[in-house]
Protein backbone atom coordinates (compact mmCIF):
# COMPACT_ATOMS: atom_id res chain seq x y z
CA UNK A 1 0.00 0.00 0.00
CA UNK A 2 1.01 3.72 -0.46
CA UNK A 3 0.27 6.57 1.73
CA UNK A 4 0.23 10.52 0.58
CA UNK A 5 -0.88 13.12 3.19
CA UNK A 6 -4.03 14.64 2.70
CA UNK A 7 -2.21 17.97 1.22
CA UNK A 8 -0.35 16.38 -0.75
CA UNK A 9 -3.35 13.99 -2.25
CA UNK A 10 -5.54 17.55 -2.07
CA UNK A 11 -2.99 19.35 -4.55
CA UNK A 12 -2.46 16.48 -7.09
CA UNK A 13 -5.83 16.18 -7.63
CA UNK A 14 -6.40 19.79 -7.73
CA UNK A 15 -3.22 20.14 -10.54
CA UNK A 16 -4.80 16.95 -12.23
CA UNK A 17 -8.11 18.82 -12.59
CA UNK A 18 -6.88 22.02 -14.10
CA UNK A 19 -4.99 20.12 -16.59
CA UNK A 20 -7.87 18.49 -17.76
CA UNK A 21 -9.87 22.20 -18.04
CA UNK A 22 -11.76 22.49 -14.56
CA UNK A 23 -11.52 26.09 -13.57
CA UNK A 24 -9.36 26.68 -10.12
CA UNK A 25 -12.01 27.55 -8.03
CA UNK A 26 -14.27 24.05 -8.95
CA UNK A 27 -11.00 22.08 -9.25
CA UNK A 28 -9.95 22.74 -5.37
CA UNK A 29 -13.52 21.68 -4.45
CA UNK A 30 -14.11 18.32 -6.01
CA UNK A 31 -10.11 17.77 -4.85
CA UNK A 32 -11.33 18.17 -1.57
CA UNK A 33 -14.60 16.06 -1.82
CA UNK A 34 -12.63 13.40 -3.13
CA UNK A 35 -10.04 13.40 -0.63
CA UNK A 36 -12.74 13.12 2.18
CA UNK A 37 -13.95 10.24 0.82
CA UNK A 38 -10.61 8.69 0.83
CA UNK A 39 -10.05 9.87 4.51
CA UNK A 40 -13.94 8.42 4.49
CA UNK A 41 -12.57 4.80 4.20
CA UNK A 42 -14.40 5.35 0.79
CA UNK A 43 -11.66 5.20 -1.69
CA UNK A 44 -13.85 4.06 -4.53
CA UNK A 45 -15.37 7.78 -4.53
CA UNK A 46 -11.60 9.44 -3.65
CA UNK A 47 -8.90 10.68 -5.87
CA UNK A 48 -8.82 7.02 -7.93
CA UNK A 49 -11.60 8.77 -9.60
CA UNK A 50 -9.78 11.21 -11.57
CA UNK A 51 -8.71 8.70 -14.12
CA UNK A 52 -13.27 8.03 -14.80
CA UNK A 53 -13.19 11.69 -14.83
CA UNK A 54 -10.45 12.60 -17.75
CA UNK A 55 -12.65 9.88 -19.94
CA UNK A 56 -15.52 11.44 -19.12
CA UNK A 57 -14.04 14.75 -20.12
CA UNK A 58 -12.12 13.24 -23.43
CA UNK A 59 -15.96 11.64 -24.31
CA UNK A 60 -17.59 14.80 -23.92
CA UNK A 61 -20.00 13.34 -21.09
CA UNK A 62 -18.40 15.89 -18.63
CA UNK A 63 -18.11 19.60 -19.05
CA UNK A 64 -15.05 20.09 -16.63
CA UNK A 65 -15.90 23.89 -16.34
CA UNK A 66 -19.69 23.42 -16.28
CA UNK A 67 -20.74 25.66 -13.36
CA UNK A 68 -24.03 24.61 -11.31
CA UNK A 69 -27.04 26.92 -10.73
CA UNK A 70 -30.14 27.53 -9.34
CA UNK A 71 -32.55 27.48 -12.14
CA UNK A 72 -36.62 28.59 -12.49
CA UNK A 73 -39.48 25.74 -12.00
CA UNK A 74 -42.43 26.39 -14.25
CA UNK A 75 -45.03 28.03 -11.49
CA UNK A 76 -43.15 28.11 -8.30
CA UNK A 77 -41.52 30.40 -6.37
CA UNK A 78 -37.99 31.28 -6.47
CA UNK A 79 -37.73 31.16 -2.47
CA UNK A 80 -40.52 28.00 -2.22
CA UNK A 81 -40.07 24.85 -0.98
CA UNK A 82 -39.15 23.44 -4.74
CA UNK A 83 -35.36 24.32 -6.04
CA UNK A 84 -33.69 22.73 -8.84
CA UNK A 85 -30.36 23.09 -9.78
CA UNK A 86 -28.97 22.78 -13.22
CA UNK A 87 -25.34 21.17 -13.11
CA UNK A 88 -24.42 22.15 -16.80
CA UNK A 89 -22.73 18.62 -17.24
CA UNK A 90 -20.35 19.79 -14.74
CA UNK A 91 -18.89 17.85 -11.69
CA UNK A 92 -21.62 16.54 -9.41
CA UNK A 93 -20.10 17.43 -5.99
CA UNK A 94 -20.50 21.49 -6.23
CA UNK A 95 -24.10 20.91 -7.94
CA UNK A 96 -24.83 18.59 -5.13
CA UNK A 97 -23.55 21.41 -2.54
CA UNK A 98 -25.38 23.77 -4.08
CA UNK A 99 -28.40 22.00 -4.00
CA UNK A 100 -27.79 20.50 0.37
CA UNK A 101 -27.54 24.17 1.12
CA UNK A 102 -30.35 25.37 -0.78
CA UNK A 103 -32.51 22.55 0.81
CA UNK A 104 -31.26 23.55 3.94
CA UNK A 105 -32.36 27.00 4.38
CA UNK A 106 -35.72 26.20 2.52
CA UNK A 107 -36.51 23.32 5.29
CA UNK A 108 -36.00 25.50 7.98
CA UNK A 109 -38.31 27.97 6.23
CA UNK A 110 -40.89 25.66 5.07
CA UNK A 111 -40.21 22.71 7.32
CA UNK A 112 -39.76 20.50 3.98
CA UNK A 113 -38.11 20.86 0.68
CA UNK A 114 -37.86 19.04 -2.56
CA UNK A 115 -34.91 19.24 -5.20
CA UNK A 116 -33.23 18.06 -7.64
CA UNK A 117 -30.32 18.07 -9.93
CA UNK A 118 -30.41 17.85 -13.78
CA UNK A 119 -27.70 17.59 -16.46
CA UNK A 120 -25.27 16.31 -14.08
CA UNK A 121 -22.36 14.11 -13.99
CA UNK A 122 -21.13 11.84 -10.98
CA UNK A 123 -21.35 13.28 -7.29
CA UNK A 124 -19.01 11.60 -5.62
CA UNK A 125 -19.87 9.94 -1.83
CA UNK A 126 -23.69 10.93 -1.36
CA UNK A 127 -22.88 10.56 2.30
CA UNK A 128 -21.14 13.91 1.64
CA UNK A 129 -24.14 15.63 1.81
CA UNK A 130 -26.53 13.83 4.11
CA UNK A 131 -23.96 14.58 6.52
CA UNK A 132 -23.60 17.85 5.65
CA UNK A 133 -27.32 18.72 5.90
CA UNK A 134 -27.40 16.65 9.23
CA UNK A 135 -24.40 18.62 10.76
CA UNK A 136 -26.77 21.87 10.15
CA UNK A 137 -29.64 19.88 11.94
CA UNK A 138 -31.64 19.01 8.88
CA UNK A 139 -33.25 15.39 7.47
CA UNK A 140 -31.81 14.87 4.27
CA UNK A 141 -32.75 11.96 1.56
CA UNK A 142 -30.67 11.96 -1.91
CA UNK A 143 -30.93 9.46 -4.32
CA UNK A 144 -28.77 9.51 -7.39
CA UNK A 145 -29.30 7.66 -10.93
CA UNK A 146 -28.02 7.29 -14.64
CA UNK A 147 -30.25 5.61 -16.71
CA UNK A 148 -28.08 5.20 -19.83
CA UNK A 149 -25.35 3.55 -17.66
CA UNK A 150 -26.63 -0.13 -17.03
CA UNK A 151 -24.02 -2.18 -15.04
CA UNK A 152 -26.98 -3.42 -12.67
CA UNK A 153 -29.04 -6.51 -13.05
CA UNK A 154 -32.82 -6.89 -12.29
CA UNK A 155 -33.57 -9.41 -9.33
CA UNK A 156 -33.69 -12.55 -11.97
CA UNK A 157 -32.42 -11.06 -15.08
CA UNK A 158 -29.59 -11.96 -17.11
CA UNK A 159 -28.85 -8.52 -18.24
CA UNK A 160 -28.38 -5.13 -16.92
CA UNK A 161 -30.75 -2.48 -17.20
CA UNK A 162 -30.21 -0.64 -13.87
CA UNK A 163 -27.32 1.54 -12.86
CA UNK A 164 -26.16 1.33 -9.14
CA UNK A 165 -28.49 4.02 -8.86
CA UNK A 166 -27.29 5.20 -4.90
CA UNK A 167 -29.31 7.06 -2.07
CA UNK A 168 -28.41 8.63 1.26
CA UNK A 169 -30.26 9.30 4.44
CA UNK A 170 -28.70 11.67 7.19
CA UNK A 171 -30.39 12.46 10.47
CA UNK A 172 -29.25 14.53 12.92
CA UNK A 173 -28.76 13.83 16.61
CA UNK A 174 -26.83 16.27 19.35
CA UNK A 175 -24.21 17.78 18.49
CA UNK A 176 -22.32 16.54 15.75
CA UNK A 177 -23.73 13.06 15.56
CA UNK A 178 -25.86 11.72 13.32
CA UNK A 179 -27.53 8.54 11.55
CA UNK A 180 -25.54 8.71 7.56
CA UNK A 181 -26.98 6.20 5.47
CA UNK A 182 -25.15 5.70 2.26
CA UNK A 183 -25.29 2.74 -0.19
CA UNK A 184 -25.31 1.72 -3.78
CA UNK A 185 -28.62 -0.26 -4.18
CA UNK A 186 -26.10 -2.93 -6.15
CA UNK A 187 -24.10 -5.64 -3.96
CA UNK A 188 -21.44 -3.24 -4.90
CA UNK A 189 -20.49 0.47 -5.62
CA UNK A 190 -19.57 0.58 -9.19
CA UNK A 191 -16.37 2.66 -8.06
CA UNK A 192 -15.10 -0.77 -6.41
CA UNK A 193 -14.38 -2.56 -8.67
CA UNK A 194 -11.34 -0.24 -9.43
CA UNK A 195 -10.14 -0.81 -6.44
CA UNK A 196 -10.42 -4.19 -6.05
CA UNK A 197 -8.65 -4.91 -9.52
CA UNK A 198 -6.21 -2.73 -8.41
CA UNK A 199 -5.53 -4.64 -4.95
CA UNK A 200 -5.60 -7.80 -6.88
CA UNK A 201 -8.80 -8.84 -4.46
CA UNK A 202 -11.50 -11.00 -5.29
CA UNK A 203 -15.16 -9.61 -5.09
CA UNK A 204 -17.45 -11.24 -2.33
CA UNK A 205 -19.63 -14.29 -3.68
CA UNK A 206 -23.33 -12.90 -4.72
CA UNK A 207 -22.28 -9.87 -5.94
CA UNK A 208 -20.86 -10.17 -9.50
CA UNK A 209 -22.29 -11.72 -12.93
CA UNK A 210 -20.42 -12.45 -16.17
CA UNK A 211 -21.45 -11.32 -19.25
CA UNK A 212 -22.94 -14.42 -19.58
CA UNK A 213 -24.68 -14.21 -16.32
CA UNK A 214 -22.79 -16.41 -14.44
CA UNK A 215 -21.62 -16.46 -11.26
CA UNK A 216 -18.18 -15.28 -10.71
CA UNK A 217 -15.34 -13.44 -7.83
CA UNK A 218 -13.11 -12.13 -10.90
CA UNK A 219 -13.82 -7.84 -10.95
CA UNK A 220 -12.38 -8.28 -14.58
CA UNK A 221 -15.37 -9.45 -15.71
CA UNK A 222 -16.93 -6.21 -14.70
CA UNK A 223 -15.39 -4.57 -17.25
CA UNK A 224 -15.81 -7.27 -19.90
CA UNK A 225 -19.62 -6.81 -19.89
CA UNK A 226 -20.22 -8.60 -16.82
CA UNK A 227 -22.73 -6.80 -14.15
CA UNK A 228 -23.45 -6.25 -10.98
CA UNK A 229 -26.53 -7.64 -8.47
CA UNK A 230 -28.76 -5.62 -6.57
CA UNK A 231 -28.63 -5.76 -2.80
CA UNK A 232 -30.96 -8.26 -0.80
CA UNK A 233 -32.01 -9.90 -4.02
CA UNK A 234 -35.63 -8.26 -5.19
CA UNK A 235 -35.45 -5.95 -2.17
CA UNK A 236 -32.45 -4.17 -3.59
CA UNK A 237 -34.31 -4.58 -7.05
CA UNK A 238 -37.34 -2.49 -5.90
CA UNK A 239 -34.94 0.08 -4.23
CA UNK A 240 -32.79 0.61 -7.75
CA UNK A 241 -36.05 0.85 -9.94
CA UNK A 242 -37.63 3.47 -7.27
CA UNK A 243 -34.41 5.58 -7.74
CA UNK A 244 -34.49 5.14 -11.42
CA UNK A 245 -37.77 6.60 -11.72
CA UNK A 246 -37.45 9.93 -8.95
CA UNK A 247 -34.14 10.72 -10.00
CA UNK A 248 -34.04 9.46 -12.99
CA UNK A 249 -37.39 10.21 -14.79
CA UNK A 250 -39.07 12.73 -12.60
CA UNK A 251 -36.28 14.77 -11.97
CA UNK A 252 -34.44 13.77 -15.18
CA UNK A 253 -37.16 14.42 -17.83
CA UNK A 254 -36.86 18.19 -16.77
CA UNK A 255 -33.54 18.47 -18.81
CA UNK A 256 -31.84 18.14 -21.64
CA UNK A 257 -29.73 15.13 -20.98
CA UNK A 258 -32.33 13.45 -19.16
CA UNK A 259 -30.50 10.12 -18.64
CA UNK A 260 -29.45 11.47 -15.14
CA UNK A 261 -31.17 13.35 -12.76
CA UNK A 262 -30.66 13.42 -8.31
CA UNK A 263 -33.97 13.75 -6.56
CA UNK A 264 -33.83 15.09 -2.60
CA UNK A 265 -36.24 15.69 0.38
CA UNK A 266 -34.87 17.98 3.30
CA UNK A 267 -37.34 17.67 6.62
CA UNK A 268 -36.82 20.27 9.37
CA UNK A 269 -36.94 18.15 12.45
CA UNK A 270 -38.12 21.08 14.35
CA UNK A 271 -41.74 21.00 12.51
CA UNK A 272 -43.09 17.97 14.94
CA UNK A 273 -42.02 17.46 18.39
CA UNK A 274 -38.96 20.18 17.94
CA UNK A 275 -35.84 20.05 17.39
CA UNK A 276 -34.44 19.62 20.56
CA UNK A 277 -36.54 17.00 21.55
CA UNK A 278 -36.04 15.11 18.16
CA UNK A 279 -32.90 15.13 18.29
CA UNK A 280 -32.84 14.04 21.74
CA UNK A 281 -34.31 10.52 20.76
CA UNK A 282 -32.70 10.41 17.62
CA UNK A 283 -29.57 10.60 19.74
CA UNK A 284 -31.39 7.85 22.75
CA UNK A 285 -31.98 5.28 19.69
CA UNK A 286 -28.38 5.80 18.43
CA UNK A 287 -26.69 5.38 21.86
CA UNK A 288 -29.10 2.10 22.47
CA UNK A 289 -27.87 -0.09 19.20
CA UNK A 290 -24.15 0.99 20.22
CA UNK A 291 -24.76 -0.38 23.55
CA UNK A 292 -25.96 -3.38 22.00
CA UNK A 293 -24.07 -6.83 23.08
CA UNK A 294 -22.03 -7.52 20.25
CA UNK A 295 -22.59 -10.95 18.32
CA UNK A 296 -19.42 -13.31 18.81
CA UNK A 297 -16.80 -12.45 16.15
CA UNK A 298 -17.68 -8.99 16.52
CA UNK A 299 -15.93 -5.77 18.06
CA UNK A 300 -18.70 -3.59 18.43
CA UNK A 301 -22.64 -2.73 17.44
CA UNK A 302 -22.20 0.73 15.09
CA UNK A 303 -24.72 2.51 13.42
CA UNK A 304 -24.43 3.58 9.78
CA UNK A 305 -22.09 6.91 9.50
CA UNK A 306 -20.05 5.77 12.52
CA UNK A 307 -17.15 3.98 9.99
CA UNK A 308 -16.40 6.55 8.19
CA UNK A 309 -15.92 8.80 11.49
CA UNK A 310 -13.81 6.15 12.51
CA UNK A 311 -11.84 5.90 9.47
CA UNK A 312 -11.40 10.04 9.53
CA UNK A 313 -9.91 9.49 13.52
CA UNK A 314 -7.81 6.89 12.31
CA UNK A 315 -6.47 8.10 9.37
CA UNK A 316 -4.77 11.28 10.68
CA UNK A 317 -4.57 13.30 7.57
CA UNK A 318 -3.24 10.45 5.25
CA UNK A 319 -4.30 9.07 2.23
CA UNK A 320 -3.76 5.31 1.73
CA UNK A 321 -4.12 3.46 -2.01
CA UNK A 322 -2.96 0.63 -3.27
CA UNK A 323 0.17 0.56 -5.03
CA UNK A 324 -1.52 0.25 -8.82
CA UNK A 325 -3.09 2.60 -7.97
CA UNK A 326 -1.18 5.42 -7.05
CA UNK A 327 1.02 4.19 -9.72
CA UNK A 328 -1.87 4.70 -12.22
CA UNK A 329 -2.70 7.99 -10.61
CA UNK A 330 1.17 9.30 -11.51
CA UNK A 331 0.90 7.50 -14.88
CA UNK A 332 -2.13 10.31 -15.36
CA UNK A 333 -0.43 12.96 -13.91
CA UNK A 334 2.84 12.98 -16.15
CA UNK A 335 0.73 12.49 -19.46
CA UNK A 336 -0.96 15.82 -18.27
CA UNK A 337 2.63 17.10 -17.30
CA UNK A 338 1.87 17.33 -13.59
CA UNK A 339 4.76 17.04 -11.34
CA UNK A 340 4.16 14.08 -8.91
């Protein structure tokens, strides 16, 4: 394995992105989104990424100095409860920003508020933002899909018609914890399967297909047409499809690429019981499944978010990739002439 610092990892990606055309400003960002996710224990969504992004970029699928913005919806109210935000096939992370924060204020003003994201390109760890929105005391739901990327098979099909199609739920307890729910609604992230080709790892049993629909460990057959399961067998079905059609098709069908689309609900905790005393229980339900006997063969009971808070303790400020895969990340860096 091979360890950068957090700086260090934060400035090669930001050099990387220029090269390829992201303006400074947006560069920096998405170099520090994907180094969180790194520190995240998440390096499927971390700086590994900037190789998917430069073929993106060289396909003309991502505009690297596309610029996210609030944009009208037909018959509501600029400062309503509705927002969407119009990513200009730019990054995802600073449309996905734009759009926590904007769902933010409008919750607390409204008590809920419904967005979405159109023309937009990947958005990194959706955990980014639940958290986020939970740090500032807000319920926050994001789903994310791509319906022209299929990589996802149907609970009994032998081809893919789903992408991993992700969603998020953050809830906020006292003080700066919080319930972050993030998963693909595949076996798998997509994103893995870099990493685990370039660890030289097999994939866990019941999560991969061949092209042929066959069984298999092998994460090369990923990329030779092979395809991915959903979670918890038709349970993980129904969850991809339902994210298919909000993000995808509601939100999507309001642009002009309208193969991808993020749909979001922001809930002010405040508007039932308060927020005090919500966040009170939240926290009392939290602190009862960590004080929950662990199972033999287990260290502890955690609840979903406290891993990657773990992982940020215990990394200290250093990035950690596999060999490959730094290797390939300085491979990209000299062809754009960016001093390792």
């Amino acid at each position: 394995m091979a360890s950068l610092s957090a700086t260090d990892a934060t400035a090669l990606a930001t050099a990387v992105l220029e090269r390829l055309g992201t303006p400074p400003d947006i560069a920096a960002a998405v170099a520090g989104w994907l180094v969180s996710s790194d520190l995240s224990g998440h390096a499927s969504h971390g700086i590994i990424r900037l190789h998917d992004y430069a073929a993106r970029i060289a396909k003309g699928t991502l505009d690297p100095a596309g610029r996210a913005e609030v944009t009208p919806v037909d018959g509501r109210a600029r400062d309503g409860p509705v927002v969407l935000v119009d990513a200009h096939r730019g990054y995802g992370h600073p449309a996905a920003h734009l759009l926590t924060g904007e769902l933010v204020g409008r919750a607390r003003a409204h008590g809920v508020a419904l967005g979405g994201i159109v023309d937009v390109s990947h958005t990194g760890r959706l955990g980014e933002w639940s958290e986020a929105a939970a740090r500032q005391g807000v319920v926050l739901f994001l789903c994310y899909a791509s319906l022209d990327k299929s990589n996802v098979a149907a609970y009994g099909a032998g081809e893919a018609r789903l992408g991993t199609n992700p969603f998020t739920f953050g809830v906020p307890a006292q003080g700066d914890d919080a319930f972050v729910l993030d998963v693909a609604t595949s076996a798998l992230a997509g994103g893995k399967m870099q990493h685990y080709l370039e660890a030289g790892l097999p994939v866990p049993p019941d999560t991969l297909l061949d092209r042929d629909g066959h069984p298999t460990t092998d994460p090369a057959a990923f990329l030779d047409g092979g395809m991915l399961l959903p979670f918890g067998g038709h349970k993980g079905y129904g969850m991809s499809l339902l994210v298919s059609l909000l993000a995808g098709c509601v939100v999507g069908q309001a642009a002009r690429d309208r193969d991808h689309g993020v749909f979001a609900v922001a809930v002010d905790p405040g508007c039932f019981a308060g927020a005090a005393a919500a966040r009170a229980a939240v926290g009392a339900q939290l602190g009862r499944m960590r004080s929950t006997r662990p199972a033999p063969g287990h260290r502890a009971v955690l609840v979903p978010g406290d891993a990657e808070r773990d992982h940020r303790a215990a990394a200290a400020g250093v990035v950690t990739l596999p060999d490959a895969g730094l290797a390939n990340l300085r491979e990209l860096a000299a062809r754009l002439g960016v001093t390792v």
